[in-house]
PDB file of N, CA and C in Angstrom:
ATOM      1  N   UNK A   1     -13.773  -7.413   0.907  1.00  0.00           N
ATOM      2  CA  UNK A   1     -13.889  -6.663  -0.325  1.00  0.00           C
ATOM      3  C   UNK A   1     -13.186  -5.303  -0.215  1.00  0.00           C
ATOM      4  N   UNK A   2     -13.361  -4.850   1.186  1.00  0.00           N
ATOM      5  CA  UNK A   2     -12.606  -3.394   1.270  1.00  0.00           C
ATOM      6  C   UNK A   2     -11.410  -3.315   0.985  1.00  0.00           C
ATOM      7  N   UNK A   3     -10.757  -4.164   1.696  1.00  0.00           N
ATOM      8  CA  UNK A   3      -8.929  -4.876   1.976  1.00  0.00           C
ATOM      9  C   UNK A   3      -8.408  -4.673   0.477  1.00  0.00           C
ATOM     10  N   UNK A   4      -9.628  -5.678  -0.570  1.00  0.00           N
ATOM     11  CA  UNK A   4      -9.219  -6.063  -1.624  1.00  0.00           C
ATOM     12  C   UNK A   4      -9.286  -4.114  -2.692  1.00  0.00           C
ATOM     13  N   UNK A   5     -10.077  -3.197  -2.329  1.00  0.00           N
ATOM     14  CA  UNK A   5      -9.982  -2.219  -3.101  1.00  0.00           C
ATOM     15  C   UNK A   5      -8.250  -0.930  -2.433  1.00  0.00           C
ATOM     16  N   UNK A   6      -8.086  -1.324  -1.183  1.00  0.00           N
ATOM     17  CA  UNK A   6      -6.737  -0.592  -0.884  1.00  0.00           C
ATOM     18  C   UNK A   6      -6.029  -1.247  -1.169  1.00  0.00           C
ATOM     19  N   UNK A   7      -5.792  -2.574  -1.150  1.00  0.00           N
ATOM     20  CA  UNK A   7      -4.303  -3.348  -2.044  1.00  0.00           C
ATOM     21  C   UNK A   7      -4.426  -2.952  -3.320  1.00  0.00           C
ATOM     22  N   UNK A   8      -5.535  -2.594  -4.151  1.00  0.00           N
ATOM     23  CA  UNK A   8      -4.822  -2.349  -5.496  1.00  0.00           C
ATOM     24  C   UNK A   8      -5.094  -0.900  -5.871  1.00  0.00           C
ATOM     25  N   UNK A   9      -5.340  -0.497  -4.940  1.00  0.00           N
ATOM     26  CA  UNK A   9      -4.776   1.404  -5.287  1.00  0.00           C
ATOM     27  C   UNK A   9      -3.332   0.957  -4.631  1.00  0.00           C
ATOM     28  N   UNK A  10      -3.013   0.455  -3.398  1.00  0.00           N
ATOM     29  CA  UNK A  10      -1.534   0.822  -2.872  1.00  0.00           C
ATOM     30  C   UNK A  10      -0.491   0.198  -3.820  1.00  0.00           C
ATOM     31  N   UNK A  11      -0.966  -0.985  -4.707  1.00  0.00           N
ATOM     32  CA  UNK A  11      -0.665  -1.406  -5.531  1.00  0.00           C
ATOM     33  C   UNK A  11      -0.100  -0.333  -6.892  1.00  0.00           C
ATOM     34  N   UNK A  12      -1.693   0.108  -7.693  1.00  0.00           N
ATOM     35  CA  UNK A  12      -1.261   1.022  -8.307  1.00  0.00           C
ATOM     36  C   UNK A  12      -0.510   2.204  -8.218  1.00  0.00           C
ATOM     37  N   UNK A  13      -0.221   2.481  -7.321  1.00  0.00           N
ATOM     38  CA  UNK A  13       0.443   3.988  -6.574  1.00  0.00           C
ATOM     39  C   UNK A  13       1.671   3.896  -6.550  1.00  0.00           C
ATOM     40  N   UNK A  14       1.795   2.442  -6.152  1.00  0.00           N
ATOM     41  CA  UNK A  14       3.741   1.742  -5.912  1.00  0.00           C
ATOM     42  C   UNK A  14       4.372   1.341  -7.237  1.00  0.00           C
ATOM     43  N   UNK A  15       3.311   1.362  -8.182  1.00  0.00           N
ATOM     44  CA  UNK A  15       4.255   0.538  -9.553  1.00  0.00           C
ATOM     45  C   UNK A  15       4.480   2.102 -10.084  1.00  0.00           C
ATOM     46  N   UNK A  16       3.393   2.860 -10.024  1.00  0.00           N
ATOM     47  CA  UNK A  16       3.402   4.237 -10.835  1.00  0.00           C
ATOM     48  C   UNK A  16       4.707   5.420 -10.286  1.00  0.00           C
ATOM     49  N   UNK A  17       5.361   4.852  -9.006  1.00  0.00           N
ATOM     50  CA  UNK A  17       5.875   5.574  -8.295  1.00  0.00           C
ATOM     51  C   UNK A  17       7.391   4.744  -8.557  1.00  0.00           C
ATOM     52  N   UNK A  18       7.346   3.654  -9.264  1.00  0.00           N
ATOM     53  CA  UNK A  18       8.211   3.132  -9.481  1.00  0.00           C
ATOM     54  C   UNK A  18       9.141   2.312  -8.421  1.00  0.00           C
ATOM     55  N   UNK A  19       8.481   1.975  -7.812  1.00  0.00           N
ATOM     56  CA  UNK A  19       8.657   0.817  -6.391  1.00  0.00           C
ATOM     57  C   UNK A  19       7.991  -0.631  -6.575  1.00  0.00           C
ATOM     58  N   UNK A  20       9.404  -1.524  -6.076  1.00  0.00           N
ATOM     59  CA  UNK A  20       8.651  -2.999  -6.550  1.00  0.00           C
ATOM     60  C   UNK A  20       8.092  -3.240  -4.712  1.00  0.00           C
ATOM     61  N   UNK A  21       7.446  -4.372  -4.821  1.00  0.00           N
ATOM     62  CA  UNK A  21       7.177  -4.923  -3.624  1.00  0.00           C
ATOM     63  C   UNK A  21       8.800  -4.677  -2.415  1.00  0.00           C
ATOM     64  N   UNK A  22       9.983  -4.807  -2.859  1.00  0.00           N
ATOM     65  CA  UNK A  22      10.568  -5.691  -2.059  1.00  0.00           C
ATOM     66  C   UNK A  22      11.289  -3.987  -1.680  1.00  0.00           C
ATOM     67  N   UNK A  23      11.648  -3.155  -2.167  1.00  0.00           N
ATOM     68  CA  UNK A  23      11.803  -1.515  -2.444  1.00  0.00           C
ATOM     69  C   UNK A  23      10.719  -0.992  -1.108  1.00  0.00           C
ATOM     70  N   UNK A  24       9.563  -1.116  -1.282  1.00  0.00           N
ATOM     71  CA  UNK A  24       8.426  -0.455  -0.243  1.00  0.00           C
ATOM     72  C   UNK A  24       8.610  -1.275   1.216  1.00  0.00           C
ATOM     73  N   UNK A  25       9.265  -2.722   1.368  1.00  0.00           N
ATOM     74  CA  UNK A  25       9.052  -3.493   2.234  1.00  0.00           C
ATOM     75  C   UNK A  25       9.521  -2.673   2.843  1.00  0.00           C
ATOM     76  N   UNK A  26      10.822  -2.698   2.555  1.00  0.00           N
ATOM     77  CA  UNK A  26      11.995  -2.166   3.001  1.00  0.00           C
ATOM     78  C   UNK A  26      12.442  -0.698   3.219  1.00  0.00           C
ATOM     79  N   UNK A  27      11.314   0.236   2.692  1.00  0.00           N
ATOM     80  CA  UNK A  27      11.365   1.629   3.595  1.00  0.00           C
ATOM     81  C   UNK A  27      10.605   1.985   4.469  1.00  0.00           C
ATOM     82  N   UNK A  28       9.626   0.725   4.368  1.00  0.00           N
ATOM     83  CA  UNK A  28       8.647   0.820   5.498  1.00  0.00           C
ATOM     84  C   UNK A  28       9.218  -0.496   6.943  1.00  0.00           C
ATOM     85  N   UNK A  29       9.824  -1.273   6.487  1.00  0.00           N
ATOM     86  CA  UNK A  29      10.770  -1.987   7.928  1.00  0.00           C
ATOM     87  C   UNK A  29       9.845  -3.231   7.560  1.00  0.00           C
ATOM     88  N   UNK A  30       9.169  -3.473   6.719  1.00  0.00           N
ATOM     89  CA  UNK A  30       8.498  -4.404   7.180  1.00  0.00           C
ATOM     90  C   UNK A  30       8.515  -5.795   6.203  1.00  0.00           C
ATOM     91  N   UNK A  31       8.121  -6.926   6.197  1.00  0.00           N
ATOM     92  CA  UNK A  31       8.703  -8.447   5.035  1.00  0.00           C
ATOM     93  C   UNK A  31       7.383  -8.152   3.974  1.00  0.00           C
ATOM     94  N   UNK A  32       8.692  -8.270   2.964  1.00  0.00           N
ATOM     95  CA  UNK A  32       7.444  -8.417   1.270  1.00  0.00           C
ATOM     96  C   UNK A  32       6.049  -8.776   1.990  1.00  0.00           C
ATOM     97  N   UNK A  33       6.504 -10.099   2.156  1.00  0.00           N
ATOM     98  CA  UNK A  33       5.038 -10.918   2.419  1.00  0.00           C
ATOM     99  C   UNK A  33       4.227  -9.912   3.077  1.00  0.00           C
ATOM    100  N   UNK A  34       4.371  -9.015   3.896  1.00  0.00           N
ATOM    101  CA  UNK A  34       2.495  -8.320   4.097  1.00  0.00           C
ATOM    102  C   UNK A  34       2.607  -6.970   3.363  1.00  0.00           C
ATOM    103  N   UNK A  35       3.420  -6.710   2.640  1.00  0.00           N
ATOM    104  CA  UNK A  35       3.009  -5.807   1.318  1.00  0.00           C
ATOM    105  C   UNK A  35       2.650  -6.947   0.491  1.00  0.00           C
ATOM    106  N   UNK A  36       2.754  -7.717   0.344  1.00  0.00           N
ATOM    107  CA  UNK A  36       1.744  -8.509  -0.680  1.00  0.00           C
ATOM    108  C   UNK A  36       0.497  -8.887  -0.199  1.00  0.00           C
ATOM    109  N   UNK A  37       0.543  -9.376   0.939  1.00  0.00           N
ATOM    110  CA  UNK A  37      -0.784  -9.815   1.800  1.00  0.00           C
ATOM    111  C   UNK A  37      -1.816  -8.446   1.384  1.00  0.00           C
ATOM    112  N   UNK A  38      -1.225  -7.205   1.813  1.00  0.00           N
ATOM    113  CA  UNK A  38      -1.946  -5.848   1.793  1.00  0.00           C
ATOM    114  C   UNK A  38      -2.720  -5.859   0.287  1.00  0.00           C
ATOM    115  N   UNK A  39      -1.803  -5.954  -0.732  1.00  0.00           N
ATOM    116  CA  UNK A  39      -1.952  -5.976  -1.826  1.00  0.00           C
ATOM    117  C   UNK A  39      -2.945  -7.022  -2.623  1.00  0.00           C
ATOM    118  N   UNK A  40      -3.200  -8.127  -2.187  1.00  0.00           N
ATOM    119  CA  UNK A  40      -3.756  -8.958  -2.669  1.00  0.00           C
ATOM    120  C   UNK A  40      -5.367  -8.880  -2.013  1.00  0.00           C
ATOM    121  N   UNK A  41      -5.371  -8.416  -0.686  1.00  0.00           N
ATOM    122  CA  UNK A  41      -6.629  -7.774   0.289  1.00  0.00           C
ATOM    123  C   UNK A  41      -6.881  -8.850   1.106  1.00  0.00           C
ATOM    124  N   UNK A  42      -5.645  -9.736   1.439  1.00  0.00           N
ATOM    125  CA  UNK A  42      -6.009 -10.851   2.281  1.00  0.00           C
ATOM    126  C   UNK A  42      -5.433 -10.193   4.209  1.00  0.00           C
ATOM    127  N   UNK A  43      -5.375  -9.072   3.807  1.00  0.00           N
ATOM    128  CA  UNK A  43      -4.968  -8.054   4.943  1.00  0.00           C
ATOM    129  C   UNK A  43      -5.445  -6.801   5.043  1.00  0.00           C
ATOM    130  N   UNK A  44      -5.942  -6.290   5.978  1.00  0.00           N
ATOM    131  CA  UNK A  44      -6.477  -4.815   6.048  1.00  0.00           C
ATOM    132  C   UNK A  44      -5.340  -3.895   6.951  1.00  0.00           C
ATOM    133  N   UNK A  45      -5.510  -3.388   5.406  1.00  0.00           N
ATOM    134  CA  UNK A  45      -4.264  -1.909   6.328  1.00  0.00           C
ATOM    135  C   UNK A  45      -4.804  -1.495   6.989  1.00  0.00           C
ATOM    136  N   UNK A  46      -3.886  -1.468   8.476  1.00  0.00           N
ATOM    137  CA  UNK A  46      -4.025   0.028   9.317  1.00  0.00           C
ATOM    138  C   UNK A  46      -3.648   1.237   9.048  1.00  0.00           C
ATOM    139  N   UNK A  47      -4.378   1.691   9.480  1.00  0.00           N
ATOM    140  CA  UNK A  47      -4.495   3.660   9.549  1.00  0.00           C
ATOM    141  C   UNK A  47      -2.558   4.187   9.203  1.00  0.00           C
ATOM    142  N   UNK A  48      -1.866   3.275  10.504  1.00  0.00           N
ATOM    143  CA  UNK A  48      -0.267   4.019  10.270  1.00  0.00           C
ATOM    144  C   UNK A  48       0.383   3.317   9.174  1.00  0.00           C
ATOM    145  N   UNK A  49      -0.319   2.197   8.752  1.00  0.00           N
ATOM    146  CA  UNK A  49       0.494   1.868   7.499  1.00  0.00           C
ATOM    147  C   UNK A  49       0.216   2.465   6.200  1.00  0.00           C
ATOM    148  N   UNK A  50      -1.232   2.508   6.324  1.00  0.00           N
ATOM    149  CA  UNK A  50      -1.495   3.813   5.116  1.00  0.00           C
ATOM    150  C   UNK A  50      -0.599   4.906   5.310  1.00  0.00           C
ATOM    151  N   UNK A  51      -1.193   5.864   6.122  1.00  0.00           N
ATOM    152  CA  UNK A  51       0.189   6.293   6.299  1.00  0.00           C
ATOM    153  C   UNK A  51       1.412   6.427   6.013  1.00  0.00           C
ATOM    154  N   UNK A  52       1.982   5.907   6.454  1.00  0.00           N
ATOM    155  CA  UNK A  52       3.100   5.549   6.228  1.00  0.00           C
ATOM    156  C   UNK A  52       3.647   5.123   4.684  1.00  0.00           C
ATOM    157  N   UNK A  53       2.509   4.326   4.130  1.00  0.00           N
ATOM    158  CA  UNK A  53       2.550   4.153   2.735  1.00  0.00           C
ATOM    159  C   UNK A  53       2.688   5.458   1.634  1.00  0.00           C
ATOM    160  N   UNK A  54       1.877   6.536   2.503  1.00  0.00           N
ATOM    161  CA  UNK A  54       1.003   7.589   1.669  1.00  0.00           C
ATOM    162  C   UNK A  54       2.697   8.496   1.625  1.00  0.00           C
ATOM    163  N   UNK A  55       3.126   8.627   2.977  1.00  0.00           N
ATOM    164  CA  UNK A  55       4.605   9.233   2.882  1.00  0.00           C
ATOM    165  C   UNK A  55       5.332   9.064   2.058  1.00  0.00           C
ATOM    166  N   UNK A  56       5.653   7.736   2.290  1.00  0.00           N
ATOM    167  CA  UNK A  56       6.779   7.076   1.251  1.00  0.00           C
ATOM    168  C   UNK A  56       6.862   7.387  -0.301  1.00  0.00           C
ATOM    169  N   UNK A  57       5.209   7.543  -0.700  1.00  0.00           N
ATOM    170  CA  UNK A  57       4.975   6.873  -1.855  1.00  0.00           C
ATOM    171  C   UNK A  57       4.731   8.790  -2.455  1.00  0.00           C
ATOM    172  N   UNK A  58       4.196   9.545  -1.377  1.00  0.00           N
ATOM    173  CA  UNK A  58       4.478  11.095  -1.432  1.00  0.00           C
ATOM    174  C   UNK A  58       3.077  11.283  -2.387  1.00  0.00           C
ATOM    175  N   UNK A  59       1.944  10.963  -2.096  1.00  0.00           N
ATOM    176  CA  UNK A  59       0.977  11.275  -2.117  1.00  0.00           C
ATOM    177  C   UNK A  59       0.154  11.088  -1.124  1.00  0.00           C
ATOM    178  N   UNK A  60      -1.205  12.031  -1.348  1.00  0.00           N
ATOM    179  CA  UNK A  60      -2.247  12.226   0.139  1.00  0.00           C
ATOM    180  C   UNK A  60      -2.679  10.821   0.619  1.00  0.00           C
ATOM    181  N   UNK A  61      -2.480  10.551   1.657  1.00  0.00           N
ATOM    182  CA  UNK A  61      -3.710   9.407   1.994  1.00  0.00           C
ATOM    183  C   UNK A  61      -5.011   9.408   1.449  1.00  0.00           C
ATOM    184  N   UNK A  62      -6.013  10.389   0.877  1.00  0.00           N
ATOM    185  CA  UNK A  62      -6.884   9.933   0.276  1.00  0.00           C
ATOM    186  C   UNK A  62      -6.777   9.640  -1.079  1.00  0.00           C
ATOM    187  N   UNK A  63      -5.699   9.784  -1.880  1.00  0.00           N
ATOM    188  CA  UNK A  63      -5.467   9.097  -3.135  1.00  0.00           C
ATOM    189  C   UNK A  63      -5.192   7.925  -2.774  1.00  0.00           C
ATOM    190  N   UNK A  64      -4.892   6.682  -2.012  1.00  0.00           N
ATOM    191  CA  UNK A  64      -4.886   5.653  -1.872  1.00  0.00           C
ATOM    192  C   UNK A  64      -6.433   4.592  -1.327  1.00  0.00           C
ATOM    193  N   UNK A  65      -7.044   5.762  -0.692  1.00  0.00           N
ATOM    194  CA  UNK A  65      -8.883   5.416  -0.306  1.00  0.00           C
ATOM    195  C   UNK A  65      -9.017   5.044  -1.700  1.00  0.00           C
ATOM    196  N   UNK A  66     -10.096   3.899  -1.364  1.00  0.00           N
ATOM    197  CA  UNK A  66     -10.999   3.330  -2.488  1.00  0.00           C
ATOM    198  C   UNK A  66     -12.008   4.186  -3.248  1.00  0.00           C
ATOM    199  N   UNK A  67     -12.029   4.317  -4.414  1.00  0.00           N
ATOM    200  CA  UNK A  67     -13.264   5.261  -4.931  1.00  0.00           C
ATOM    201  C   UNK A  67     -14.280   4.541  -5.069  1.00  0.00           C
ATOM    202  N   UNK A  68     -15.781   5.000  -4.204  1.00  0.00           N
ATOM    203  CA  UNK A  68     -16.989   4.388  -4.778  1.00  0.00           C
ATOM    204  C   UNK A  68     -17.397   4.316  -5.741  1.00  0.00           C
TER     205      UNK A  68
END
């Protein structure tokens, strides 16, 4: 359930930022498929991919945390 609330903030963050799936793969080095995996919550981000996400995407890592 957790997985599933950071795939769709990292989700929302990447469309609003104007990045498709295949755009983020690819500044982060890594295949669509686990930005979608991430996205769908059938994968739990690690700490440096948040990260790393949060860079790219040029907002804080806690705007991508799940809100209770």
């Amino acid at each position: 359930m957790e997985a599933e609330k950071w795939g769709r903030r990292i989700r929302a963050f990447r469309k609003l930022k104007g990045y498709t799936q295949e755009g983020l793969a690819k500044d982060l080095g890594i295949s669509v498929s686990l930005v979608g995996e991430v996205e769908r919550g059938t994968r739990v981000p690690s700490k440096l991919f948040l990260q790393e996400v949060a860079d790219i995407l040029k907002v804080p890592i806690e705007d991508l945390a799940p809100k209770e």
